[in-house]
Protein backbone atom coordinates (compact mmCIF):
# COMPACT_ATOMS: atom_id res chain seq x y z
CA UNK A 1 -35.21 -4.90 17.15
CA UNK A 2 -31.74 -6.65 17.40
CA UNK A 3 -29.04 -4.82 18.05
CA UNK A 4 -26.20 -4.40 14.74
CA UNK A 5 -22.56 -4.96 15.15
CA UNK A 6 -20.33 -4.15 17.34
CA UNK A 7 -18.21 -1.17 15.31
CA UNK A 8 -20.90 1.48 16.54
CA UNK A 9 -23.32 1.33 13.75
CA UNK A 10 -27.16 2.05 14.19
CA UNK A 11 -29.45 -1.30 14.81
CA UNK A 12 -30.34 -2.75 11.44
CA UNK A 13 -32.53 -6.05 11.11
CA UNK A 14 -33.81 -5.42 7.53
CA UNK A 15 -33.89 -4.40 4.22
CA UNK A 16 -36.71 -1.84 5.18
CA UNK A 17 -35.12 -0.63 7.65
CA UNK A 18 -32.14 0.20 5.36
CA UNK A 19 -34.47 2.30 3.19
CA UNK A 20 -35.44 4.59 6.17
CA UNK A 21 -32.06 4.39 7.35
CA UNK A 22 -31.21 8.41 7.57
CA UNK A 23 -28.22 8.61 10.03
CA UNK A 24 -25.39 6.50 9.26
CA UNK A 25 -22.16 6.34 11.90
CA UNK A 26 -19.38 6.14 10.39
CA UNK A 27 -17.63 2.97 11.78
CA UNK A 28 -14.03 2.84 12.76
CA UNK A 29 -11.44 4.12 10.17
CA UNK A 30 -9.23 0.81 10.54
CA UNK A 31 -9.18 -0.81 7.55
CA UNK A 32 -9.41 -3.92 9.16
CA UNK A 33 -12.81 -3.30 10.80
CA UNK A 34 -14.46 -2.47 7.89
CA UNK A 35 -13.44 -5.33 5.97
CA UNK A 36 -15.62 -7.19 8.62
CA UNK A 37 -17.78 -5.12 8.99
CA UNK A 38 -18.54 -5.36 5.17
CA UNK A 39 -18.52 -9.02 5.71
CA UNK A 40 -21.02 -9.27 8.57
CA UNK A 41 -23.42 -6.98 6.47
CA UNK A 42 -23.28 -9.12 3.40
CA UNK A 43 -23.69 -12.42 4.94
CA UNK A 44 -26.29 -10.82 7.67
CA UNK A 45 -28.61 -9.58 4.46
CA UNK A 46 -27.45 -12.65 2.38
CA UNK A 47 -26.28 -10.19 -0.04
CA UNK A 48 -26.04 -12.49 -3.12
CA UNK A 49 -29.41 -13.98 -2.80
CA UNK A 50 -31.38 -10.04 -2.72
CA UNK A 51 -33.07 -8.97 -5.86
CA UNK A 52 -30.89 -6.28 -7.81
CA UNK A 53 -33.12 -2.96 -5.77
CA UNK A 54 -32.19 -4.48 -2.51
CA UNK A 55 -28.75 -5.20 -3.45
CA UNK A 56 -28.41 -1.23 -4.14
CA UNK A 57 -30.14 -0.49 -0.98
CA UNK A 58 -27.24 -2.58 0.68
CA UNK A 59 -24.81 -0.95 -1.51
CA UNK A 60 -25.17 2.54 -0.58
CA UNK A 61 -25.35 1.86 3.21
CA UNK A 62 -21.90 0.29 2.93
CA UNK A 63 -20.55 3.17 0.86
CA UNK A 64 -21.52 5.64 3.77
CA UNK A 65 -20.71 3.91 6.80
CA UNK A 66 -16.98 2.70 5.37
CA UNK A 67 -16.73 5.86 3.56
CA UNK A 68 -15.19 3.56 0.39
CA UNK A 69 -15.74 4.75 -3.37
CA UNK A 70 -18.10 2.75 -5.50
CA UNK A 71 -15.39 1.55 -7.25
CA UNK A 72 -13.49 0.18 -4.16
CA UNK A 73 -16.89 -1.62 -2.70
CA UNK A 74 -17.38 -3.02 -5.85
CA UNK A 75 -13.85 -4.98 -5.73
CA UNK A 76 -14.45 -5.92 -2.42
CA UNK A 77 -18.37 -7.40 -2.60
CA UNK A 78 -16.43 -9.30 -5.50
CA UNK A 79 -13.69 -10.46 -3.94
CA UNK A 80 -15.99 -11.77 -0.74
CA UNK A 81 -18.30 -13.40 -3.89
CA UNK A 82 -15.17 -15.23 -5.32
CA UNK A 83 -13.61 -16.02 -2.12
CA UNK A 84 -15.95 -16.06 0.47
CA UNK A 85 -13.91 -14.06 2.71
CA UNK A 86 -12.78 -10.71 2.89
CA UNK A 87 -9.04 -9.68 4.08
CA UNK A 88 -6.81 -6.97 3.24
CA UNK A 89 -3.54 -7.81 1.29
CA UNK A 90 -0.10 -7.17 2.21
CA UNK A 91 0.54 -3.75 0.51
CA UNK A 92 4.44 -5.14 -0.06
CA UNK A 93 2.99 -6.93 -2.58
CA UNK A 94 2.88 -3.32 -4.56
CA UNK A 95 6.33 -2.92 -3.93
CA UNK A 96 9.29 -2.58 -6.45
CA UNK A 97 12.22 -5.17 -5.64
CA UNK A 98 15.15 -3.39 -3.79
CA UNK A 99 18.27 -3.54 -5.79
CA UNK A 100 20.34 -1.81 -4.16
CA UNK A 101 20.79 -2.91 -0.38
CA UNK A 102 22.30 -0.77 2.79
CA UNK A 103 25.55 -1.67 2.10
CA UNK A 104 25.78 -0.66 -1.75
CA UNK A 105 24.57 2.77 -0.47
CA UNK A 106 27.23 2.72 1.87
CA UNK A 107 29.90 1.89 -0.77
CA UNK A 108 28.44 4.58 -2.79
CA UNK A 109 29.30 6.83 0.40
CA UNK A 110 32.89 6.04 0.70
CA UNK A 111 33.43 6.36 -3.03
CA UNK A 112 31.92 9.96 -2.79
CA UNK A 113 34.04 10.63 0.50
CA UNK A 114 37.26 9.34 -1.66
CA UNK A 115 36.31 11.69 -4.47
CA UNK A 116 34.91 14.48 -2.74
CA UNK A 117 31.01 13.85 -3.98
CA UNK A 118 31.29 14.85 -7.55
CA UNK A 119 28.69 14.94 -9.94
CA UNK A 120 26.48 12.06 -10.86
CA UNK A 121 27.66 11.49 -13.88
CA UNK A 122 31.07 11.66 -12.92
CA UNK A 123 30.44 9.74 -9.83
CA UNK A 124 29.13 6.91 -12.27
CA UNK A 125 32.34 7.01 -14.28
CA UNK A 126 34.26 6.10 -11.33
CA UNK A 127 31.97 3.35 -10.62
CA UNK A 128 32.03 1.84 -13.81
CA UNK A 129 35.51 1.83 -14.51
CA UNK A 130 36.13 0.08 -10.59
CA UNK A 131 33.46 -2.49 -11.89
CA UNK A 132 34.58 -3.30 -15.03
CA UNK A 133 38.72 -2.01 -15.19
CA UNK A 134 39.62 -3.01 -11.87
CA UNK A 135 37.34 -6.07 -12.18
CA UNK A 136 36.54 -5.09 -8.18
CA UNK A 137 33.06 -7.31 -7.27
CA UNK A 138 31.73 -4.52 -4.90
CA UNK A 139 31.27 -2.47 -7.30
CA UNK A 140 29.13 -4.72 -9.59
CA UNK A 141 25.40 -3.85 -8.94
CA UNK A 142 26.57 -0.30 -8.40
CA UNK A 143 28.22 0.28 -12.17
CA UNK A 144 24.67 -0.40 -13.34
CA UNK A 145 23.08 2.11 -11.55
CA UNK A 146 21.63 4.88 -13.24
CA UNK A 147 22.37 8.82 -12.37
CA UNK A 148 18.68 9.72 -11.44
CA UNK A 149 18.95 6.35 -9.09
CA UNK A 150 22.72 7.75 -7.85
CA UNK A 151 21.37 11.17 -6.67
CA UNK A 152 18.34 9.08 -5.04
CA UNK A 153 20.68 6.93 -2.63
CA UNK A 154 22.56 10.39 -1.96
CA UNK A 155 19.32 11.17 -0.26
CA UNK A 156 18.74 7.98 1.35
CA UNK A 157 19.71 7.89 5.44
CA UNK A 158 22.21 5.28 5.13
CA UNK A 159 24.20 7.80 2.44
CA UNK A 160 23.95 11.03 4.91
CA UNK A 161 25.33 9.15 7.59
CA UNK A 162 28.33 7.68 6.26
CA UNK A 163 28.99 10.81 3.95
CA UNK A 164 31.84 13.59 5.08
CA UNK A 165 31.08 15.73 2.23
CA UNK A 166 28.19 17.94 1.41
């Protein structure tokens, strides 16, 4: 009997084995790890090449010992298919665009401190008219912000520290 990988899994050498397989270790909860270790089982059992059974057999010892939903081990054993590989991608990716940067929140901060924080929608008045009256650059991005977004940045770190009122 060989012994299985590294990431503190029971010894596995075959697809019979797998069948009588009744205590599974969970491996390490990095997500990193069990992208290999995912790896190293498919290309160990050459996955791709098993009759459908096997390939369930395979299947359900990868769903207990990464603890992943069917769904989720699905996109992966596709993903290795397509690519060959298996890594995890950047989860900023996902992320919305920032609009409005450190020192816009700032700005909004000093208006509020000049007008003694009032409402939103009076708050976005003030910014509109500096924008688009006073033809004043700064306040450009910041006339196009919307009142939900306003009382956001109010909450926002940058805002509470450069704010004097409450």
């Amino acid at each position: 009997m060989q012994e299985g990988s590294k990431h503190g899994s029971s010894p596995t050498v075959s697809i019979a084995e797998l069948r009588e397989f009744s205590k599974i270790a969970v491996i390490n909860n990095a997500e990193k790890n069990k992208y290999l270790w995912i790896h190293e089982v498919l290309t160990k059992f050459r996955y791709f090449r098993l009759c459908q059974a096997d390939r369930l057999i395979i299947k359900k010892y990868l769903l207990e010992t990464t603890c992943y939903s069917r769904v989720q081990l699905k996109r992966l054993i596709k993903r290795r298919k397509k690519t060959g590989i298996l890594f995890r991608k950047k989860s900023d990716d996902r992320k919305f665009k920032t609009v409005y940067t450190p020192d816009d929140i700032v700005l909004l901060a000093k208006t509020d401190n000049a007008h003694n924080r009032l409402s939103g929608p009076a708050t976005k008045q003030i910014l509109v008219r500096a924008w688009e009256f006073f033809k004043d650059k700064t306040f450009e991005k910041l006339s196009k912000i919307s009142i939900t977004h306003l009382y956001r940045l109010r909450g926002k770190r940058q805002y509470v520290s450069h704010v004097y009122t409450s």
